[in-house]
C-alpha atoms as a PDB file:
ATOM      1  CA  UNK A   1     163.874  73.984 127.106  1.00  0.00           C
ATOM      2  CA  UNK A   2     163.813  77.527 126.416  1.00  0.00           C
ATOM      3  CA  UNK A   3     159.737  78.851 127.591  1.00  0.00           C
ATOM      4  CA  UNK A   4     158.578  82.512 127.912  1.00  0.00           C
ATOM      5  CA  UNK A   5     158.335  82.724 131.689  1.00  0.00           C
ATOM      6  CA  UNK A   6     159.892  79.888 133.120  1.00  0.00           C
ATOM      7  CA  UNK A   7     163.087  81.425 134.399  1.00  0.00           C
ATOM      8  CA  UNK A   8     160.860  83.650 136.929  1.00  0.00           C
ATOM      9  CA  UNK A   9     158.078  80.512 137.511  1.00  0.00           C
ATOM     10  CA  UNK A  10     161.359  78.684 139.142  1.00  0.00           C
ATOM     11  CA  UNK A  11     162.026  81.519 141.537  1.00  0.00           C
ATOM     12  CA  UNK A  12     158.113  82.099 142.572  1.00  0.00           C
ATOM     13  CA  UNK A  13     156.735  80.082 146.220  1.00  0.00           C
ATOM     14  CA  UNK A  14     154.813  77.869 143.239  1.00  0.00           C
ATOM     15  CA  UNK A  15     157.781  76.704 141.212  1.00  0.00           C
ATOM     16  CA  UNK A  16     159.417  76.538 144.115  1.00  0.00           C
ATOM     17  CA  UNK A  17     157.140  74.301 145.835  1.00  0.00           C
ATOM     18  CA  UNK A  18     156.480  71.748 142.584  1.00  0.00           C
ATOM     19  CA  UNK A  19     160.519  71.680 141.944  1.00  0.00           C
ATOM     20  CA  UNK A  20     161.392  70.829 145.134  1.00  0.00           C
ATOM     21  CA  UNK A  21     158.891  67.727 144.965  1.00  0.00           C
ATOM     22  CA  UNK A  22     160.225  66.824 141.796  1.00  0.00           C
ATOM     23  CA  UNK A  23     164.381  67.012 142.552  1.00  0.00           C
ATOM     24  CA  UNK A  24     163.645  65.141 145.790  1.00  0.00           C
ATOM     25  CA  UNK A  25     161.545  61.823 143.892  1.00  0.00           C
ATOM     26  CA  UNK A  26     163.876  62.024 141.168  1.00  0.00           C
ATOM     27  CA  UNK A  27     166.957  62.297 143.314  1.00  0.00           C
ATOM     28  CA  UNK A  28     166.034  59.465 145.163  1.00  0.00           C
ATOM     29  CA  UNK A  29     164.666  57.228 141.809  1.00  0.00           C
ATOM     30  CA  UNK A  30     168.120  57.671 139.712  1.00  0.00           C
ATOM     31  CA  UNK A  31     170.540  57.123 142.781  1.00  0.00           C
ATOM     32  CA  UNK A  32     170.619  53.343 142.107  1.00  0.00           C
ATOM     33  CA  UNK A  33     171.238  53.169 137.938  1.00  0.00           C
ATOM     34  CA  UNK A  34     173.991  52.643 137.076  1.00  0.00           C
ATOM     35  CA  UNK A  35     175.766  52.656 133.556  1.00  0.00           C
ATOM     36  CA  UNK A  36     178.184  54.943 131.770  1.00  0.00           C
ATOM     37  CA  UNK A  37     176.027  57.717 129.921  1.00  0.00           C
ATOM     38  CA  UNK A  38     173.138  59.680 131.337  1.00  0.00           C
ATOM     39  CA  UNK A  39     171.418  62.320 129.843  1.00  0.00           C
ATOM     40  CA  UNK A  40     168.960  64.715 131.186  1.00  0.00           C
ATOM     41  CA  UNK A  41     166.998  66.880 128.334  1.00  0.00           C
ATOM     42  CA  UNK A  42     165.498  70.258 129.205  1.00  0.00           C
ATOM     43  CA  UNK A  43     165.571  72.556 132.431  1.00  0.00           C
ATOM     44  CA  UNK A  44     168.952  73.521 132.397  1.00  0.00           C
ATOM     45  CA  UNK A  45     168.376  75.415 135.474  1.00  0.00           C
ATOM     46  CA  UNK A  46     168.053  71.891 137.718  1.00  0.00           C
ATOM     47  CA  UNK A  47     170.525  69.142 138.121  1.00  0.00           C
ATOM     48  CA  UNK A  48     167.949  66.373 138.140  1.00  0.00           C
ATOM     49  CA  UNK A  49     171.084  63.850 137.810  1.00  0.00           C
ATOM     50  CA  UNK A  50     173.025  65.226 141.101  1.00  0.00           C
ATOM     51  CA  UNK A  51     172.761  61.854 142.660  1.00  0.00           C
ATOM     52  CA  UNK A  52     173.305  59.529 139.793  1.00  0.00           C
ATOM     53  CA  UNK A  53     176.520  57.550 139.979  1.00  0.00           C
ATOM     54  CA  UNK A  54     176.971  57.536 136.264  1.00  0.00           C
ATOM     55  CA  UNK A  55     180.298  58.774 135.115  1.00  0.00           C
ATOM     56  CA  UNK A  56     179.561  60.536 132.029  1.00  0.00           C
ATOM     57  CA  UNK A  57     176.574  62.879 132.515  1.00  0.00           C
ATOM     58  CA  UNK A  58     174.898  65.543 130.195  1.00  0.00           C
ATOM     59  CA  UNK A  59     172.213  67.915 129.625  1.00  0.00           C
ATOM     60  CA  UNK A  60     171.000  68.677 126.285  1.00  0.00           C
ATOM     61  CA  UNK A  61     168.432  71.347 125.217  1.00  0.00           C
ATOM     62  CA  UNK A  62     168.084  73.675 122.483  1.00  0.00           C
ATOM     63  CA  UNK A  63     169.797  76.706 124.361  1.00  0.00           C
ATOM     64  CA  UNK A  64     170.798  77.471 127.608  1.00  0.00           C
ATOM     65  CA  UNK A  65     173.754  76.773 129.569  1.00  0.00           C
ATOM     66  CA  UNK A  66     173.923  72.988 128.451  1.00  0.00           C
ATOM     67  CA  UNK A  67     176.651  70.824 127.576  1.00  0.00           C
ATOM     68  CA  UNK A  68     174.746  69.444 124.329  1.00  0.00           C
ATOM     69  CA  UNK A  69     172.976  72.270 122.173  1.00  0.00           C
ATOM     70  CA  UNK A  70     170.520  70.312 120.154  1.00  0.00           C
ATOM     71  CA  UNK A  71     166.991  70.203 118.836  1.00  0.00           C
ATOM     72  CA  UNK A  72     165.434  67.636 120.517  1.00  0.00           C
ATOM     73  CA  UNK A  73     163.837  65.895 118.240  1.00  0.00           C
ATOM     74  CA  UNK A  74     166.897  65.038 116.943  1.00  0.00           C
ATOM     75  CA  UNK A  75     169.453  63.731 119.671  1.00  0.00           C
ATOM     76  CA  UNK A  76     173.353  63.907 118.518  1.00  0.00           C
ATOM     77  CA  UNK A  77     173.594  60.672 119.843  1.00  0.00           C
ATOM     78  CA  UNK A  78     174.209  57.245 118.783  1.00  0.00           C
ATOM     79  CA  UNK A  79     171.614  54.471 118.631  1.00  0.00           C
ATOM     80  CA  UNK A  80     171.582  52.497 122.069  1.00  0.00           C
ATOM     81  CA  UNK A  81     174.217  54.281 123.714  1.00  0.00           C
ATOM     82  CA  UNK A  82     172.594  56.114 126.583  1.00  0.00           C
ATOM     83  CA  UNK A  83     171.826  54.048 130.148  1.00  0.00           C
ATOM     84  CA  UNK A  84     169.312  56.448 131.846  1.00  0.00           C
ATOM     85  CA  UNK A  85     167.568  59.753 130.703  1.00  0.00           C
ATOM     86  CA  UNK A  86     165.624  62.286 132.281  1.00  0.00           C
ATOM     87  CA  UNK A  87     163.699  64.788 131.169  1.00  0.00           C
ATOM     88  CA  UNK A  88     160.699  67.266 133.327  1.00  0.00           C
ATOM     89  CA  UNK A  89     158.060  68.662 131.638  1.00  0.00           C
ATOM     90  CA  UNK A  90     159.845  68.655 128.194  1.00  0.00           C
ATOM     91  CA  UNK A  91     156.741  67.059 126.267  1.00  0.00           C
ATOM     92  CA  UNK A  92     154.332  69.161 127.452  1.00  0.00           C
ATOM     93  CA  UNK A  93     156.002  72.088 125.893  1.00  0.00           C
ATOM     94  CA  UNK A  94     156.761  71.138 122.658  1.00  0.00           C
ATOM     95  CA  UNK A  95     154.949  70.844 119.488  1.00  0.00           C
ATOM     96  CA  UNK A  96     156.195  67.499 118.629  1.00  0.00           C
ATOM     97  CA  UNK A  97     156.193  65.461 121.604  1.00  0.00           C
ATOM     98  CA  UNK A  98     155.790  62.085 119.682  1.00  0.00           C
ATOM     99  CA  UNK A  99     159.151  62.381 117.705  1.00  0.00           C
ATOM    100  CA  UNK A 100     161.311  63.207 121.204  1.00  0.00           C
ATOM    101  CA  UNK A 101     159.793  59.764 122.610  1.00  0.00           C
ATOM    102  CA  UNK A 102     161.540  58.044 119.365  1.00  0.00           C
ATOM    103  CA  UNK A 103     164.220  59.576 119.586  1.00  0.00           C
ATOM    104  CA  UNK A 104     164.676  58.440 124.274  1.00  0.00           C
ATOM    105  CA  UNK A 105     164.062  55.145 122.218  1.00  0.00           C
ATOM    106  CA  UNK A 106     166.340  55.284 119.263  1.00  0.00           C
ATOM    107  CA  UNK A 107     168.970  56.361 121.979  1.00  0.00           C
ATOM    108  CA  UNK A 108     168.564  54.221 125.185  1.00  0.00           C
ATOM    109  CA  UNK A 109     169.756  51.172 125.582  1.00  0.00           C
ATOM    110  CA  UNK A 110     167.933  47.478 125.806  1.00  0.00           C
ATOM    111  CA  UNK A 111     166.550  47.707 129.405  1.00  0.00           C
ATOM    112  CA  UNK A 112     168.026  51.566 129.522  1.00  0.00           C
ATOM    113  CA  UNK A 113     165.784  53.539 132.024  1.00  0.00           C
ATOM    114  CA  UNK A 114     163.346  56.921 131.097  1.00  0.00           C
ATOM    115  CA  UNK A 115     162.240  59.329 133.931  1.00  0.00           C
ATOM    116  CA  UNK A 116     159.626  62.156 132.916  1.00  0.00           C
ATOM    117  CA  UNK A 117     157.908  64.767 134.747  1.00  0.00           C
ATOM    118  CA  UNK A 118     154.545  66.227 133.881  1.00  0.00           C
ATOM    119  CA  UNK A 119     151.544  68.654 134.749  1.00  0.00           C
ATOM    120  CA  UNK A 120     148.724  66.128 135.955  1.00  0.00           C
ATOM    121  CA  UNK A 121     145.545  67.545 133.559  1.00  0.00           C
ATOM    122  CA  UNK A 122     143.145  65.617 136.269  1.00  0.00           C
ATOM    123  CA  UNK A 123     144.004  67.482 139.203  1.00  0.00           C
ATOM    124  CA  UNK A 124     143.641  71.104 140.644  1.00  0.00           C
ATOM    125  CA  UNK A 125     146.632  72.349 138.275  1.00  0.00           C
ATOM    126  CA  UNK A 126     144.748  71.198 135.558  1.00  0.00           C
ATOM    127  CA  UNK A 127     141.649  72.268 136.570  1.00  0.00           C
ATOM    128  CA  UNK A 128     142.875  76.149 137.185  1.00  0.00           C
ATOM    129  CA  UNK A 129     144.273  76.036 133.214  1.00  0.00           C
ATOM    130  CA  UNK A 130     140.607  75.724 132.461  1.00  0.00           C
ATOM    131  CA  UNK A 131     139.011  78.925 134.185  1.00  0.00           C
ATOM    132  CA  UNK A 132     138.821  81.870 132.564  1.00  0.00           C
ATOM    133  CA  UNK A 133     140.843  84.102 134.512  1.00  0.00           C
ATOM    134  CA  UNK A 134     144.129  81.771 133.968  1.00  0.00           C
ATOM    135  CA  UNK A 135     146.773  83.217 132.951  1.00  0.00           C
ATOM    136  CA  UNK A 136     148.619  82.370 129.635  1.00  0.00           C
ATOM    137  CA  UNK A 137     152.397  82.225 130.322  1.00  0.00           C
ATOM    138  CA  UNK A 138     154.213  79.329 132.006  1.00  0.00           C
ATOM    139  CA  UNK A 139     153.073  76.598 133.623  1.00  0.00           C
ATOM    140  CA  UNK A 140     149.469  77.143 132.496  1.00  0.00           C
ATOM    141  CA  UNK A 141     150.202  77.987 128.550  1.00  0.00           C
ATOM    142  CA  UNK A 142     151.466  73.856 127.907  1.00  0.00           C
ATOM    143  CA  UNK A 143     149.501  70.785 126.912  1.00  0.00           C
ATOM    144  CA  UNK A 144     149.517  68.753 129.823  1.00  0.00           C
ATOM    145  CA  UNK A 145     149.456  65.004 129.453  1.00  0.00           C
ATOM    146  CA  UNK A 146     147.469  62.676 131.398  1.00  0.00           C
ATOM    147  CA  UNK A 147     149.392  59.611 132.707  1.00  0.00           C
ATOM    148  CA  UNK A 148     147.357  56.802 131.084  1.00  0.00           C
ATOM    149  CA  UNK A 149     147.593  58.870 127.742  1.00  0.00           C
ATOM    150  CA  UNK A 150     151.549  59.201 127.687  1.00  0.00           C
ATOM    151  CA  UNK A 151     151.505  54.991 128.994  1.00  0.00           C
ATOM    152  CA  UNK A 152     150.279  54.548 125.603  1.00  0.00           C
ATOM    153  CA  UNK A 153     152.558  56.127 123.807  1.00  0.00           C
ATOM    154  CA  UNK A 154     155.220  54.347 125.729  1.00  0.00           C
ATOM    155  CA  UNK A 155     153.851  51.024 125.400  1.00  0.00           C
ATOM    156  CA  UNK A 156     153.654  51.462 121.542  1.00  0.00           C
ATOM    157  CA  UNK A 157     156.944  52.166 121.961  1.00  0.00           C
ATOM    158  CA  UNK A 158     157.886  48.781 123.447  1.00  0.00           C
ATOM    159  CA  UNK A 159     158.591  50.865 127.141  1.00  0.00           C
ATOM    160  CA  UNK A 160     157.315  49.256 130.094  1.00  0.00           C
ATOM    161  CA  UNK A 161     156.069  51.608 132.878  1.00  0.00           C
ATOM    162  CA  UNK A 162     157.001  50.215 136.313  1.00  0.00           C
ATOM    163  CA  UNK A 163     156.756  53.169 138.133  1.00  0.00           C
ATOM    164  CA  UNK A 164     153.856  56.285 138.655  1.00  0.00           C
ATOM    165  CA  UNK A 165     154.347  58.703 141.579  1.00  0.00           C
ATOM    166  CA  UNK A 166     152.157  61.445 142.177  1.00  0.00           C
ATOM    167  CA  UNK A 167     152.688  64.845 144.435  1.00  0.00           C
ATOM    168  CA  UNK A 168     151.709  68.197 144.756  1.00  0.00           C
ATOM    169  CA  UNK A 169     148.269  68.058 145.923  1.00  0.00           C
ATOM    170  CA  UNK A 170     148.546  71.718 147.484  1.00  0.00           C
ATOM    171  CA  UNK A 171     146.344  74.226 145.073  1.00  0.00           C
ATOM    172  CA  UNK A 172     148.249  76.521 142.884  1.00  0.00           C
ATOM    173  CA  UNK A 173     148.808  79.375 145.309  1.00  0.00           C
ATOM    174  CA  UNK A 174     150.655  81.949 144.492  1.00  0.00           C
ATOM    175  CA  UNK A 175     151.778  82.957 148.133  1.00  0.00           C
ATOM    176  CA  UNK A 176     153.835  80.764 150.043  1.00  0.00           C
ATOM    177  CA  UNK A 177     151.738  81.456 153.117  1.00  0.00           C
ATOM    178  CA  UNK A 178     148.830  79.967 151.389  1.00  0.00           C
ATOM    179  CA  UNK A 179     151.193  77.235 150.203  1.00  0.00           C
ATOM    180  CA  UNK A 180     151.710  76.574 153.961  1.00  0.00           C
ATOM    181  CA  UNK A 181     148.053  76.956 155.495  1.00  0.00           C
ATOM    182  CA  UNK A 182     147.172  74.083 152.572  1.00  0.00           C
ATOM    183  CA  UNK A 183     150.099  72.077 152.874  1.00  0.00           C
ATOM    184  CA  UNK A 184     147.568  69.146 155.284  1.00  0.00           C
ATOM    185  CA  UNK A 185     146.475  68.215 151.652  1.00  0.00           C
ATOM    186  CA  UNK A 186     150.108  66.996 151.240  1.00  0.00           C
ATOM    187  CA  UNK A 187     148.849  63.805 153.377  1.00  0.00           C
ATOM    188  CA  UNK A 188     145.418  63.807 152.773  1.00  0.00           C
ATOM    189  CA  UNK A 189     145.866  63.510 149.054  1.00  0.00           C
ATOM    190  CA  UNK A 190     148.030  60.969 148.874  1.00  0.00           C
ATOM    191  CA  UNK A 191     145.667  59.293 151.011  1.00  0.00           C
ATOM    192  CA  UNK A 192     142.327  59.127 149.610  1.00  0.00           C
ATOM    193  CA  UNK A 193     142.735  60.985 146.184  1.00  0.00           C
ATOM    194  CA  UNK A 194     146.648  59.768 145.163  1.00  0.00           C
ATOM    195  CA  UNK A 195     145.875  60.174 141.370  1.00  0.00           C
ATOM    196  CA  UNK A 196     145.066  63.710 141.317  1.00  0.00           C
ATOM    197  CA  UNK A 197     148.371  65.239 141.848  1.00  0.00           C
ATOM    198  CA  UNK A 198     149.323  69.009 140.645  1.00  0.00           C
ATOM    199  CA  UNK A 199     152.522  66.946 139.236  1.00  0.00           C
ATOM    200  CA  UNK A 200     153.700  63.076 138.780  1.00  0.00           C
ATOM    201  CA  UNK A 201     156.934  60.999 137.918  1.00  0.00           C
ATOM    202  CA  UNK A 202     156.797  58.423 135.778  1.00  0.00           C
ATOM    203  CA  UNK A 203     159.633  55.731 134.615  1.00  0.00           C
ATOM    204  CA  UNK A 204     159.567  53.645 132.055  1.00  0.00           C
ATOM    205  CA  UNK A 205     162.257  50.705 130.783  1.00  0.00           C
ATOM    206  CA  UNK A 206     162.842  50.252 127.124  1.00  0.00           C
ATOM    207  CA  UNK A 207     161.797  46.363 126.807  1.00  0.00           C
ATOM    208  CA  UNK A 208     163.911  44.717 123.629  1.00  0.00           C
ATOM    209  CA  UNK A 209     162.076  41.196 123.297  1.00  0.00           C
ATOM    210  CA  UNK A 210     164.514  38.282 122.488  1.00  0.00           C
ATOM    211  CA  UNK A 211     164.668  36.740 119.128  1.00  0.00           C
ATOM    212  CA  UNK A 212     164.243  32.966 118.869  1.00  0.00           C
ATOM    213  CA  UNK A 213     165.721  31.293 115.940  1.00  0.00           C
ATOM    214  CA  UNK A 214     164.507  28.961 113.801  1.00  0.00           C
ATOM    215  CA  UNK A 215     166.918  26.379 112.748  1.00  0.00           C
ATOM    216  CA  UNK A 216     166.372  23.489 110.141  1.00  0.00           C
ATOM    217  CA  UNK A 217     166.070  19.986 110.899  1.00  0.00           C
ATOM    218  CA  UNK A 218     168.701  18.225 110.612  1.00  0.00           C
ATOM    219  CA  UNK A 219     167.607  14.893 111.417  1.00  0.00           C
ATOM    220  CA  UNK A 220     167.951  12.848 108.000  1.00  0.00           C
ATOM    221  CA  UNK A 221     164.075  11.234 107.581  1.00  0.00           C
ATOM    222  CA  UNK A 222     163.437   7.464 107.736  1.00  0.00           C
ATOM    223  CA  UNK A 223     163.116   5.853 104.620  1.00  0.00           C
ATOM    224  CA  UNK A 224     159.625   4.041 104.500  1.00  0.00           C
ATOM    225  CA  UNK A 225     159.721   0.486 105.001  1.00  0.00           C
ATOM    226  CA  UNK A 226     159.234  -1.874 102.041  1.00  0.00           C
ATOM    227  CA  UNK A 227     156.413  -3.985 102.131  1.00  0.00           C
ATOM    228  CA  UNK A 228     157.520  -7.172 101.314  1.00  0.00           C
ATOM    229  CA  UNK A 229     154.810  -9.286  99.565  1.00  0.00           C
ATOM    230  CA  UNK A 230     154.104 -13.030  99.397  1.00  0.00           C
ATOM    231  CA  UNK A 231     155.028 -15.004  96.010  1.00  0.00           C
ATOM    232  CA  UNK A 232     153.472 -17.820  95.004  1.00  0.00           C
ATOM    233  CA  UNK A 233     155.709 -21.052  94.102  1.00  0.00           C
ATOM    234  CA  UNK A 234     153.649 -20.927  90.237  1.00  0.00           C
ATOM    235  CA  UNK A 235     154.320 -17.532  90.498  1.00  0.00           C
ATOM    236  CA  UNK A 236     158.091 -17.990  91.060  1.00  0.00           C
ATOM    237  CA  UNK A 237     158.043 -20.774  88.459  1.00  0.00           C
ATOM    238  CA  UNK A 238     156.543 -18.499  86.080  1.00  0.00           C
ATOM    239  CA  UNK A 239     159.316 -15.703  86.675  1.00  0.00           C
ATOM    240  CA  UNK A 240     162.051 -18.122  86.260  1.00  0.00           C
ATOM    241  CA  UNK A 241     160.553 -19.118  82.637  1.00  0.00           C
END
């Protein structure tokens, strides 16, 4: 995921502060799945798969120091062959977010596992992209997603979401002093406001429904019954003329 200004966000109190949310929720979602191949597109920079027990893992992005260099809307790999992938704040970012959701589908695996981080639009983050004095260069320049709009691309999908965490609830301070002196809304928001998160975590599980087959009947049908009718002794004499 290569963005004007991200690089220097990550080593700011503020990127700082929303990264260390997000490595510590993911850390702690992909510890228990398991599989052979696990992928984790975008941010270079982060291990987000450090405590995943899958053998084979790999980060893909369109530049950086990656193991796969690849456009993401077109994964090098093959149909149903990846167990769990993670990506933060890859959609919000790119200019064709739809096509890199077919393509976590085209790639996972029946029942294979999707983890994405995102910018919460209804929440003070979102709120500080709207005022005029916002600056334009990373995180505020993206188009952030609200959770019940990217559920609905999932679902059309066939994903199943089973799990929505929310954090952040400090505002967007730039000094880490401030971060500190607001860091009570930590509690308070996950309290009474839990939806309105500076960032959430989201997984979904790629849902293959079974196919029932139809199979012919083979039971041979029951030949009607004859009716047998009642014949007349002139009627029998007549027959035998």
């Amino acid at each position: 995921m290569s963005i004007a200004g991200l690089d220097a966000w990550l080593q700011t109190p503020q990127g700082r502060y929303v990264m260390a949310w997000e490595q510590a929720r993911i850390d702690a979602t992909v510890a228990d799945v398991f599989g052979y191949n696990a992928i984790q597109l975008g941010l270079p920079q982060l291990d987000l798969l450090a405590q995943n027990r899958i053998p084979l893992r790999q980060v893909a992005d369109a530049s950086g120091p990656v193991d796969v260099i690849c456009d993401l809307r077109q994964l090098p790999f093959a149909a149903h062959s990846i167990d769990a992938l993670v990506m933060a704040h890859v959609l919000e970012f790119h200019d064709d977010p739809h096509q890199i959701l077919r393509e976590v589908e085209r790639v996972l695996i029946p029942e294979g596992e999707v983890l994405i981080t995102g910018f919460n639009p209804l929440s003070i983050w979102g709120l500080r992209r709207r005022l005029p004095n916002c600056p334009r260069d990373f995180p505020w320049n993206g188009h952030y997603l609200s959770v019940l709009r990217l559920k609905d691309w999932l679902q059309l999908l066939g994903f199943a979401v089973d799990l929505v965490d929310f954090g952040c609830y400090v505002p967007p301070c730039e000094h880490e002093r401030w971060l500190k002196r607001w860091h009570f809304m930590e509690a308070t928001g996950a309290r009474w406001w839990s939806f309105a998160g500076g960032v959430y975590l989201m997984r979904a599980i790629k849902r293959v429904h079974a196919m029932r087959l139809i199979l012919p009947s083979w039971k041979q049908q029951k030949a009607p019954r004859k009716v047998l009718s009642v014949v007349s002794q002139k009627d029998a004499e007549s027959y035998d003329r």
